[in-house]
PDB file of N, CA and C in Angstrom:
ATOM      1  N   UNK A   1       1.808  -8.471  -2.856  1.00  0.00           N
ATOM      2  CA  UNK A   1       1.515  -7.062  -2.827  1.00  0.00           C
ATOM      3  C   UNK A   1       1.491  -6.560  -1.383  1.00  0.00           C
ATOM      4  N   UNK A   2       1.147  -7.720  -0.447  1.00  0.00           N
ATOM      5  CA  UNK A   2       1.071  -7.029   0.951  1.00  0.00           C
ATOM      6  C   UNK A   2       2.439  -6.685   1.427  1.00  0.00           C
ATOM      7  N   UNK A   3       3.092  -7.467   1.215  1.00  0.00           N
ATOM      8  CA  UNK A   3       4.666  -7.538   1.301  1.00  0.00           C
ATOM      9  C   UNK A   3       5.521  -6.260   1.248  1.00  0.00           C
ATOM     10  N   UNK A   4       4.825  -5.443   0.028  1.00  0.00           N
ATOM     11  CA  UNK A   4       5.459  -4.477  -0.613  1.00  0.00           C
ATOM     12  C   UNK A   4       4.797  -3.128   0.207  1.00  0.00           C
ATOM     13  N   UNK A   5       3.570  -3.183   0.276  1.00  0.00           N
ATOM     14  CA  UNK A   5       2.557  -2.347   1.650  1.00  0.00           C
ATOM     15  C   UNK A   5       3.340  -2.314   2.787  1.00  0.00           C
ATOM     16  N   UNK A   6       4.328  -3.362   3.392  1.00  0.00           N
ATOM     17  CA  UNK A   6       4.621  -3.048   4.729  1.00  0.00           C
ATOM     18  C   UNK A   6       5.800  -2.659   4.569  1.00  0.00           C
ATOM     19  N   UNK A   7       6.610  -2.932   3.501  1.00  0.00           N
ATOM     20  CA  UNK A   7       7.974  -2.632   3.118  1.00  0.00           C
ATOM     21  C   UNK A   7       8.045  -1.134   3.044  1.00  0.00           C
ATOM     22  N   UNK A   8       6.901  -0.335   2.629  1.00  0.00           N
ATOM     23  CA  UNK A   8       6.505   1.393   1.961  1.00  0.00           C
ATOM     24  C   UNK A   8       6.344   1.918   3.443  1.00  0.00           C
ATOM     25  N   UNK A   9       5.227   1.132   4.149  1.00  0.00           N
ATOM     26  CA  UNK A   9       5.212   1.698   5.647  1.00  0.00           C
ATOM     27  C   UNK A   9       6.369   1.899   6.097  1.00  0.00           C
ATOM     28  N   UNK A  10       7.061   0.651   6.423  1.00  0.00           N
ATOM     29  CA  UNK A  10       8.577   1.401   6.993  1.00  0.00           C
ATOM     30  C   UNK A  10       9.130   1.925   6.755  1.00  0.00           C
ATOM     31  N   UNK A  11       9.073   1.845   4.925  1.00  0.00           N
ATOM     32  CA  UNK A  11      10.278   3.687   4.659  1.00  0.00           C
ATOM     33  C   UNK A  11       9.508   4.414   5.138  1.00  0.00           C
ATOM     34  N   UNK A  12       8.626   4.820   5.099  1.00  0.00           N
ATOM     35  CA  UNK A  12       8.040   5.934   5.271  1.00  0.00           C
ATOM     36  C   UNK A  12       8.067   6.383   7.059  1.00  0.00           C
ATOM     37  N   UNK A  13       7.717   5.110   7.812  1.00  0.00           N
ATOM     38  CA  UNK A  13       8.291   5.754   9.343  1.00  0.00           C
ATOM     39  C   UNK A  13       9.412   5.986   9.703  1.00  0.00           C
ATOM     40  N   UNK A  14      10.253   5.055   9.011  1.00  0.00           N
ATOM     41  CA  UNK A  14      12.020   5.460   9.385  1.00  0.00           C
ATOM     42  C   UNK A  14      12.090   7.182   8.445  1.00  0.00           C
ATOM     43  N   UNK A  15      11.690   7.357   7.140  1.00  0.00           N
ATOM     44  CA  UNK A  15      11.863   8.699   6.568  1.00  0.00           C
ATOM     45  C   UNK A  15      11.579   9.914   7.608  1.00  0.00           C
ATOM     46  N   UNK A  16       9.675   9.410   8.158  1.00  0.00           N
ATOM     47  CA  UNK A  16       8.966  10.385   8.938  1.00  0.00           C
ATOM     48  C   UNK A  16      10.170  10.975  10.196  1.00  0.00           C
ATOM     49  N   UNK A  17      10.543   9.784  10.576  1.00  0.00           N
ATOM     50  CA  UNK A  17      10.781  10.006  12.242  1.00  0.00           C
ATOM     51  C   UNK A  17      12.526  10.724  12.083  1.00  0.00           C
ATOM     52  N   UNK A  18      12.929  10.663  10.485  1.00  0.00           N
ATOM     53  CA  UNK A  18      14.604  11.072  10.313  1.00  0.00           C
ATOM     54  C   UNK A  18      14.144  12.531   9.941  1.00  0.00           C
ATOM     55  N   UNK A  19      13.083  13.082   9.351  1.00  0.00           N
ATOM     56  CA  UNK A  19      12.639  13.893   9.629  1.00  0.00           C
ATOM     57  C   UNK A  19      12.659  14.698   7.423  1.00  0.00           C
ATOM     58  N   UNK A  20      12.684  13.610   6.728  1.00  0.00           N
ATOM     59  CA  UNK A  20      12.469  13.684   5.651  1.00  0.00           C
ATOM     60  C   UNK A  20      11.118  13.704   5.012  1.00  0.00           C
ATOM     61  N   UNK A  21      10.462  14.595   4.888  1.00  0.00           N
ATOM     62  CA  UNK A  21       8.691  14.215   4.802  1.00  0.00           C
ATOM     63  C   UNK A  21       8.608  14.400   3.631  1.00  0.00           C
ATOM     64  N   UNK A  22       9.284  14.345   2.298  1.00  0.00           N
ATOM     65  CA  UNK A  22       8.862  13.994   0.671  1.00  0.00           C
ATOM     66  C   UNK A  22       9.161  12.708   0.309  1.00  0.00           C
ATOM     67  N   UNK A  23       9.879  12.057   1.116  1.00  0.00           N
ATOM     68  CA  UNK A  23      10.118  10.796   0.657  1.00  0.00           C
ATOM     69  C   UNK A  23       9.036  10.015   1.634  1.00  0.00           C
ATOM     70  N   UNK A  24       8.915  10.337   2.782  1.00  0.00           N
ATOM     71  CA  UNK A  24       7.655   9.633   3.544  1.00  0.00           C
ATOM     72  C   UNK A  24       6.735   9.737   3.013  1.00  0.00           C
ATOM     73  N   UNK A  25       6.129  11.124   2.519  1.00  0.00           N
ATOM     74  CA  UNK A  25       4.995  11.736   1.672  1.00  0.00           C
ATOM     75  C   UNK A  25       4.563  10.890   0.644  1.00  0.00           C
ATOM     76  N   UNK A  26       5.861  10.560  -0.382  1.00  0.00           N
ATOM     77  CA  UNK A  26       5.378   9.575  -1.402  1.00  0.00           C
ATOM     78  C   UNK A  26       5.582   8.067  -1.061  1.00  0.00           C
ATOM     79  N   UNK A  27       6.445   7.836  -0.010  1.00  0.00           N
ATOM     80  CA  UNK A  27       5.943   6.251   0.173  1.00  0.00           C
ATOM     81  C   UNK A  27       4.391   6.093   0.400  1.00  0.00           C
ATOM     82  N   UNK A  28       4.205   7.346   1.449  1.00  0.00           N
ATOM     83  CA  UNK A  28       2.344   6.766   1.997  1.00  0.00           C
ATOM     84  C   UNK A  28       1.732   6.802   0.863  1.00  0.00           C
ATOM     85  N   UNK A  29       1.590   7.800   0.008  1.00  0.00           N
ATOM     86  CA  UNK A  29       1.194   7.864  -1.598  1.00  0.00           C
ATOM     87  C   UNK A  29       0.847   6.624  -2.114  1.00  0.00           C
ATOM     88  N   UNK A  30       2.710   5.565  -1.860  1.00  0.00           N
ATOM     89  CA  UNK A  30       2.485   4.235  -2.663  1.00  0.00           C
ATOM     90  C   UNK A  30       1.507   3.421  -1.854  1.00  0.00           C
ATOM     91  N   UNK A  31       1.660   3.469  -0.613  1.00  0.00           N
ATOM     92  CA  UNK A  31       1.016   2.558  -0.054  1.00  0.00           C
ATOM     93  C   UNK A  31      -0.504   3.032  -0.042  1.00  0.00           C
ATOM     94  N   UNK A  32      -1.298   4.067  -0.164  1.00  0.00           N
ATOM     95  CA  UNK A  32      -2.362   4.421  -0.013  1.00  0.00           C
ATOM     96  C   UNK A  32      -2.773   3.755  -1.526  1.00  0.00           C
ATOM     97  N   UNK A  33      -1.996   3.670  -2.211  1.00  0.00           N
ATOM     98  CA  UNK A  33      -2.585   3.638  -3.733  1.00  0.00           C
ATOM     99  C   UNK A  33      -2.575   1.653  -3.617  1.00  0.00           C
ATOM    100  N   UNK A  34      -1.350   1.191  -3.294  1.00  0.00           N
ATOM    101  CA  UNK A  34      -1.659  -0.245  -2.977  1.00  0.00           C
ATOM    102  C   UNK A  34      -2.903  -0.974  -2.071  1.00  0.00           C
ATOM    103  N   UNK A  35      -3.067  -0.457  -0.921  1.00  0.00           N
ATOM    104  CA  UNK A  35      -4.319  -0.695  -0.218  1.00  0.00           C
ATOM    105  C   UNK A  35      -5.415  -0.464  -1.042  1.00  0.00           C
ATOM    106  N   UNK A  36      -5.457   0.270  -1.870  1.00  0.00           N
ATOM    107  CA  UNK A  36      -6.425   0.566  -2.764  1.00  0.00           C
ATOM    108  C   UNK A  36      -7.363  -0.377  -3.782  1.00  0.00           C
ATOM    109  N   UNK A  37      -6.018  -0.533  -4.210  1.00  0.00           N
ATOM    110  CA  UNK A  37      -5.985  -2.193  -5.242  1.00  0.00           C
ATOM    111  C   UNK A  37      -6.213  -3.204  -4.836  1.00  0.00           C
ATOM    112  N   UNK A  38      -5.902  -3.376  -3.369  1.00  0.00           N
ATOM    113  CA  UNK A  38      -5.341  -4.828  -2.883  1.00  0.00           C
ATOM    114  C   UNK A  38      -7.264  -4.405  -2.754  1.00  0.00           C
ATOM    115  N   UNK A  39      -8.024  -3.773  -1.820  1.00  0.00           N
ATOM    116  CA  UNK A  39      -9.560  -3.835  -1.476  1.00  0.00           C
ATOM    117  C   UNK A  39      -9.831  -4.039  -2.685  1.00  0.00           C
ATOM    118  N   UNK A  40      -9.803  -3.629  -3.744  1.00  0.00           N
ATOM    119  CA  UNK A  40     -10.988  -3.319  -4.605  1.00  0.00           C
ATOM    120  C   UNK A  40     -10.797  -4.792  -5.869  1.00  0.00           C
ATOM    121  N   UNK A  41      -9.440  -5.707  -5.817  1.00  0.00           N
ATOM    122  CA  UNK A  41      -9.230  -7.173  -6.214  1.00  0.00           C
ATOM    123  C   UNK A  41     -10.668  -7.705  -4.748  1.00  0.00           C
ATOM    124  N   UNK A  42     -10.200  -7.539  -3.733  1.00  0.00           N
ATOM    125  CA  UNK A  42     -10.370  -8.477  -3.052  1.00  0.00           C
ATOM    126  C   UNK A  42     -12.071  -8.322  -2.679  1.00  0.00           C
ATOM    127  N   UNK A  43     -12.557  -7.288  -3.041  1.00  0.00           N
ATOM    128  CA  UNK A  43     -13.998  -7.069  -3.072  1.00  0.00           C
ATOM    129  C   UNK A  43     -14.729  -7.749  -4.464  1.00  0.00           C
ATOM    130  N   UNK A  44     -14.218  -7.722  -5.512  1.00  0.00           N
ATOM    131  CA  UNK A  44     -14.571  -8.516  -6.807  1.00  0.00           C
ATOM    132  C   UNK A  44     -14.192  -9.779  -6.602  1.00  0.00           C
ATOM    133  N   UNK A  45     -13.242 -10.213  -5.900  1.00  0.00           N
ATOM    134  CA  UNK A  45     -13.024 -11.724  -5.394  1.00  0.00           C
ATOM    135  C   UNK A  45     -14.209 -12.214  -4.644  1.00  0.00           C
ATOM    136  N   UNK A  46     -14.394 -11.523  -3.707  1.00  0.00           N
ATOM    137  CA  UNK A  46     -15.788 -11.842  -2.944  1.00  0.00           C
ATOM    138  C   UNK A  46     -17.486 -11.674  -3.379  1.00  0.00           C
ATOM    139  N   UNK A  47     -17.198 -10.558  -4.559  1.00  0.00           N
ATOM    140  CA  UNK A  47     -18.273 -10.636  -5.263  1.00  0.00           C
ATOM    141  C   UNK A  47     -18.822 -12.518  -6.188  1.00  0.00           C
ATOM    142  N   UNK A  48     -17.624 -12.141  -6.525  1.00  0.00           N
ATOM    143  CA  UNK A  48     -17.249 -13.415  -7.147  1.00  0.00           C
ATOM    144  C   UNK A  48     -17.148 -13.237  -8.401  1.00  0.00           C
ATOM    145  N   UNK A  49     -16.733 -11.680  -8.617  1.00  0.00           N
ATOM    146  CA  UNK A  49     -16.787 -11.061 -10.801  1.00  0.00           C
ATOM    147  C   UNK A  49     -15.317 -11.838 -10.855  1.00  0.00           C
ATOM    148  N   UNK A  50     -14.324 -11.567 -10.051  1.00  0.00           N
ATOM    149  CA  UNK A  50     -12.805 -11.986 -10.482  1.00  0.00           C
ATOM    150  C   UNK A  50     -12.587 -13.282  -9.959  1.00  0.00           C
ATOM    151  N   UNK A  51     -11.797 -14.311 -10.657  1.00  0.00           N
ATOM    152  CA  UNK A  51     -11.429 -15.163  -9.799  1.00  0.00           C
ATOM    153  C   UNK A  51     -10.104 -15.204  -9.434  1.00  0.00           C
ATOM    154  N   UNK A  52      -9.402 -14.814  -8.313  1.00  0.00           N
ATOM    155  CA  UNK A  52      -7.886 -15.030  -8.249  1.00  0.00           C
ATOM    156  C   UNK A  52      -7.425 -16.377  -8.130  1.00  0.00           C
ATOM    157  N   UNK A  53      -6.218 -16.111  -9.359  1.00  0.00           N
ATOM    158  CA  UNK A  53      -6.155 -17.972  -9.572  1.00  0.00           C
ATOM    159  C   UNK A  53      -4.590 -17.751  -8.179  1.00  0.00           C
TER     160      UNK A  53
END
């Protein structure tokens, strides 16, 4: 999943900086929504409710 987080960042800076801001707009979208997930697994991992196998 992190993989895919840095893959969204770069569309989104190559989009930003070509000067396309709906397609940057919704990469950060994806990636705001992935960081999201990735904390809130990895906070129940540390709780210790989930176990990631």
């Amino acid at each position: 999943m992190l993989k895919w987080i840095l893959i969204l960042l770069i569309v989104a800076a190559v989009a930003g900086l070509l000067g396309m801001n709906s397609i940057a707009g919704a990469a950060m979208t994806g990636v705001k929504l992935l960081i999201a997930i990735v904390l809130v697994l990895f906070l129940l991992a540390v709780l210790g409710i989930v176990v990631i196998a």
